[in-house]
C-alpha atoms as a PDB file:
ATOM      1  CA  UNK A   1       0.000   0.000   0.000  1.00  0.00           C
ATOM      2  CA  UNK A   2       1.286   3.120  -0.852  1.00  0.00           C
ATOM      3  CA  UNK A   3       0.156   7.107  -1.654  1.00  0.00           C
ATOM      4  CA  UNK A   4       0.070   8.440  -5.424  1.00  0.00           C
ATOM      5  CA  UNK A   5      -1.205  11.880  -6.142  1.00  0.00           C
ATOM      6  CA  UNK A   6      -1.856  13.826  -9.283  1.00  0.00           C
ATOM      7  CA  UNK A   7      -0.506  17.426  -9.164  1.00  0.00           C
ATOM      8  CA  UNK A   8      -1.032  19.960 -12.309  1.00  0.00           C
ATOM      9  CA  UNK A   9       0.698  23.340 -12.616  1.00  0.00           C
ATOM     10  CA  UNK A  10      -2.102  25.409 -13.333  1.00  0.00           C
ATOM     11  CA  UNK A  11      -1.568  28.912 -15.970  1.00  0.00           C
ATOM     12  CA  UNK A  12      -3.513  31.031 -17.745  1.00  0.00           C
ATOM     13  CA  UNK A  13      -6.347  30.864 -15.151  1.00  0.00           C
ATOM     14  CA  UNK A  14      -7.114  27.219 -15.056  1.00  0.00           C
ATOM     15  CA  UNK A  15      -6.734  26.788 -19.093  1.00  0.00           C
ATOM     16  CA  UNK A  16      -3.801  25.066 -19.622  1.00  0.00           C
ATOM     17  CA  UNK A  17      -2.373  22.573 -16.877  1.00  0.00           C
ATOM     18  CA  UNK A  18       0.846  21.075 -16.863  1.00  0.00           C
ATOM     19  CA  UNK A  19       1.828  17.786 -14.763  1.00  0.00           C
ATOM     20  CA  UNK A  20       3.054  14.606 -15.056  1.00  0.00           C
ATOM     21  CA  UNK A  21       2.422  12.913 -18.594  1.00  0.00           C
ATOM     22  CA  UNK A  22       2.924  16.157 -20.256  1.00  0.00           C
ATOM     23  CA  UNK A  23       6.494  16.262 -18.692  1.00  0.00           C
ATOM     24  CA  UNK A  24       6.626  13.017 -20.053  1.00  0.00           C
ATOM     25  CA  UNK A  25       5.685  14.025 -23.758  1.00  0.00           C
ATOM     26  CA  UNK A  26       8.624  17.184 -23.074  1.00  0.00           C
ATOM     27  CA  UNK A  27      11.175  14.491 -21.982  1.00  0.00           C
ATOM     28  CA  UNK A  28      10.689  11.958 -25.130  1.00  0.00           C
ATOM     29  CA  UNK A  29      10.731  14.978 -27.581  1.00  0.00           C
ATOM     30  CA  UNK A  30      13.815  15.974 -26.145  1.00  0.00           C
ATOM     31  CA  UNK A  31      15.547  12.725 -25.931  1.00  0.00           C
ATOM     32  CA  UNK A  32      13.764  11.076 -29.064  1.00  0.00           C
ATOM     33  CA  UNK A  33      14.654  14.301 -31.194  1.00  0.00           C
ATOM     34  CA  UNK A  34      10.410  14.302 -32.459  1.00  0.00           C
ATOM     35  CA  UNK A  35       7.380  15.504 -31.808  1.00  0.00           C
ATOM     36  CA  UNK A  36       6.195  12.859 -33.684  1.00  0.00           C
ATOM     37  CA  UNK A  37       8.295   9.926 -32.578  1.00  0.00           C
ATOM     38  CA  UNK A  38       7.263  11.094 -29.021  1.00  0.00           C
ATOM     39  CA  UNK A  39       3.793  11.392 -29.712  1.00  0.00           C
ATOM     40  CA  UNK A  40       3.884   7.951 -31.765  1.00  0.00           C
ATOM     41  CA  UNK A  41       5.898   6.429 -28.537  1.00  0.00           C
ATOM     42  CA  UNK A  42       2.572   7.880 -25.805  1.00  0.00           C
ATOM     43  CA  UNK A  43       0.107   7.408 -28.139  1.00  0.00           C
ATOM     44  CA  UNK A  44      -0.853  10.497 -28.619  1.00  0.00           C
ATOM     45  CA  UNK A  45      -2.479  12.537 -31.610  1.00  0.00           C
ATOM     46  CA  UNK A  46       0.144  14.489 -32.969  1.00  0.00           C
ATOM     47  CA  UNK A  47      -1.990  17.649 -33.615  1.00  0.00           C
ATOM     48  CA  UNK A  48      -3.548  17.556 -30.041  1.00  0.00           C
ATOM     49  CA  UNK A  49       0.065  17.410 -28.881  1.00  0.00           C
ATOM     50  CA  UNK A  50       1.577  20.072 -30.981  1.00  0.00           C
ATOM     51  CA  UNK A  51      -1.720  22.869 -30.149  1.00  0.00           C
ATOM     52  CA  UNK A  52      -1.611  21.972 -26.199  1.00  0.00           C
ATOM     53  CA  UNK A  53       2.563  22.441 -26.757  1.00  0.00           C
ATOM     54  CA  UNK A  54       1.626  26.215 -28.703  1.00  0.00           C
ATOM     55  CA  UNK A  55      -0.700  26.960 -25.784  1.00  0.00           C
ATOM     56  CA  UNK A  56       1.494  26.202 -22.754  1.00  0.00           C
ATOM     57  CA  UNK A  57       4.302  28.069 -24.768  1.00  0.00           C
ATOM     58  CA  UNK A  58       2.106  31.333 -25.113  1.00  0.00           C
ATOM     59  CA  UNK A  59       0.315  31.075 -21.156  1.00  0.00           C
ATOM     60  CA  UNK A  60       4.199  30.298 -20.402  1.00  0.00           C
ATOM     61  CA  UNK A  61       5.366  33.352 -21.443  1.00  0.00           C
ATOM     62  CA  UNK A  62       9.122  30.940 -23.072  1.00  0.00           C
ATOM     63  CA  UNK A  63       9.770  28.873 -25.678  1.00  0.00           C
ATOM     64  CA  UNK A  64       9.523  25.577 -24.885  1.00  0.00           C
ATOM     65  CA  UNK A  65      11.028  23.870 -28.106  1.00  0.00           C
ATOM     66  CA  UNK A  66      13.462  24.177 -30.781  1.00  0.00           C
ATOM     67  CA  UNK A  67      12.652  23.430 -34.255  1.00  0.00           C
ATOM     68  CA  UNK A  68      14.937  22.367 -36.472  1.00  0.00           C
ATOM     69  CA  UNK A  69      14.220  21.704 -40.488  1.00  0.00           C
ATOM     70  CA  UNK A  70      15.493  18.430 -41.990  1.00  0.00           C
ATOM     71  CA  UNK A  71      16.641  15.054 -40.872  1.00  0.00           C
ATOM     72  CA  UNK A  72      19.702  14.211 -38.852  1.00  0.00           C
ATOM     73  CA  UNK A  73      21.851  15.326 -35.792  1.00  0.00           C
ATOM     74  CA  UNK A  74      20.761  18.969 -37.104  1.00  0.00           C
ATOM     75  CA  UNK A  75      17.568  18.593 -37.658  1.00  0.00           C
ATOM     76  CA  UNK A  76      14.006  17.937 -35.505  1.00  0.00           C
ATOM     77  CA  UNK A  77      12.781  19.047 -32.206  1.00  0.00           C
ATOM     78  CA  UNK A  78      14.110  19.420 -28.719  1.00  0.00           C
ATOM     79  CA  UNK A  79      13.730  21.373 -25.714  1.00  0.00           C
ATOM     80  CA  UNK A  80      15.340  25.097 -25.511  1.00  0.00           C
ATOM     81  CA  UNK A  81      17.769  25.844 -22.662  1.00  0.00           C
ATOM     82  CA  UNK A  82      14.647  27.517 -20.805  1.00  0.00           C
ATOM     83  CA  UNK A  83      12.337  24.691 -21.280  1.00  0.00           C
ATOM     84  CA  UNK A  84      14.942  21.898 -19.884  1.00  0.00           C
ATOM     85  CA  UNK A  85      15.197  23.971 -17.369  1.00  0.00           C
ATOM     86  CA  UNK A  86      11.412  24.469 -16.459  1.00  0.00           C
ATOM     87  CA  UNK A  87      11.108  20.700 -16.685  1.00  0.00           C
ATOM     88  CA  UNK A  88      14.235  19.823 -14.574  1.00  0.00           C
ATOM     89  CA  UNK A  89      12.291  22.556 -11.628  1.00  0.00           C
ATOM     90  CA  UNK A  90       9.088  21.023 -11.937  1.00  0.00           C
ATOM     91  CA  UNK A  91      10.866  16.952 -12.067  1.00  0.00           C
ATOM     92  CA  UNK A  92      12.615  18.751  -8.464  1.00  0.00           C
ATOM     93  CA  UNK A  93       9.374  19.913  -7.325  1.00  0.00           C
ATOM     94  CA  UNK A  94       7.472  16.689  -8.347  1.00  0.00           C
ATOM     95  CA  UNK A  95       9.785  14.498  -6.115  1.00  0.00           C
ATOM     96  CA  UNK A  96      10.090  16.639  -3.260  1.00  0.00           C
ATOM     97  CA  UNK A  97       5.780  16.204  -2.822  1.00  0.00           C
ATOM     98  CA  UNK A  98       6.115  12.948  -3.556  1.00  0.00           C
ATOM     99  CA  UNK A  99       8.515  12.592  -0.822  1.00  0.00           C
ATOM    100  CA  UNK A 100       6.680  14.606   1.777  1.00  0.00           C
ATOM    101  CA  UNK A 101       3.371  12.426   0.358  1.00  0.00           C
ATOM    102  CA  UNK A 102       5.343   9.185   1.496  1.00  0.00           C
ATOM    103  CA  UNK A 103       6.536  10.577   4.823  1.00  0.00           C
ATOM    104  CA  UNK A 104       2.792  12.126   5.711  1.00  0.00           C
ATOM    105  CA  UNK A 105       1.274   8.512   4.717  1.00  0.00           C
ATOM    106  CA  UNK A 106       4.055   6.649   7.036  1.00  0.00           C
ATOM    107  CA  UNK A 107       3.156   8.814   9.787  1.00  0.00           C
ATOM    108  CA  UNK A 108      -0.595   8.707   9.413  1.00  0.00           C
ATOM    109  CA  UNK A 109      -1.602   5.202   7.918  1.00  0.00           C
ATOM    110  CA  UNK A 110       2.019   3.243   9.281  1.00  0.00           C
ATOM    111  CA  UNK A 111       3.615   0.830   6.626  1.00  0.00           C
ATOM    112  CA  UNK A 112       2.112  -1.878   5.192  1.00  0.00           C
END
């Protein structure tokens, strides 16, 4: 037995939330080099991944990704300096709830 919560980073008034599997879809694009290889890899529609991606970038006020034209080491998509950066916080921030989640739970409830 053991706690799981679902947290969202909320902007734009409520509009646009940000939380777990969309750090997910940031993290494959960056490593995978493709929106759509990421996309292909969740599952996901490609167009309802690349409008949500436009949206958090304009209620985000940064760039989130790079695009590159063409094929190759050069070419494709991948998170700007900013964006790893604004995943890396929220990946810090993510653990450090899920930590103080744990430590609540053993308190409260005891291990099982």
């Amino acid at each position: 037995m053991r706690p799981k919560i679902k947290v969202w980073i909320v902007f734009g008034g409520g509009a646009v939330k940000f939380g777990d599997g969309r750090a997910e879809l940031l993290e494959l694009i960056d490593r995978l080099g493709s929106l759509q290889r990421a996309v292909t890899q969740l599952g996901m529609s490609y167009r309802s991944a690349w409008g949500y991606l436009r949206e958090l970038e304009g209620v985000a006020g940064f760039a989130l990704l790079e695009r590159h034209a063409g094929r190759g080491p050069e070419g494709g998509t991948r998170l700007t300096p900013r964006g790893r950066e604004f995943l890396r916080r929220y990946r810090t921030f993510r653990r450090g709830l899920d930590e103080a989640v744990q430590r609540r739970f053993a308190r409260t409830v005891g291990r099982a």
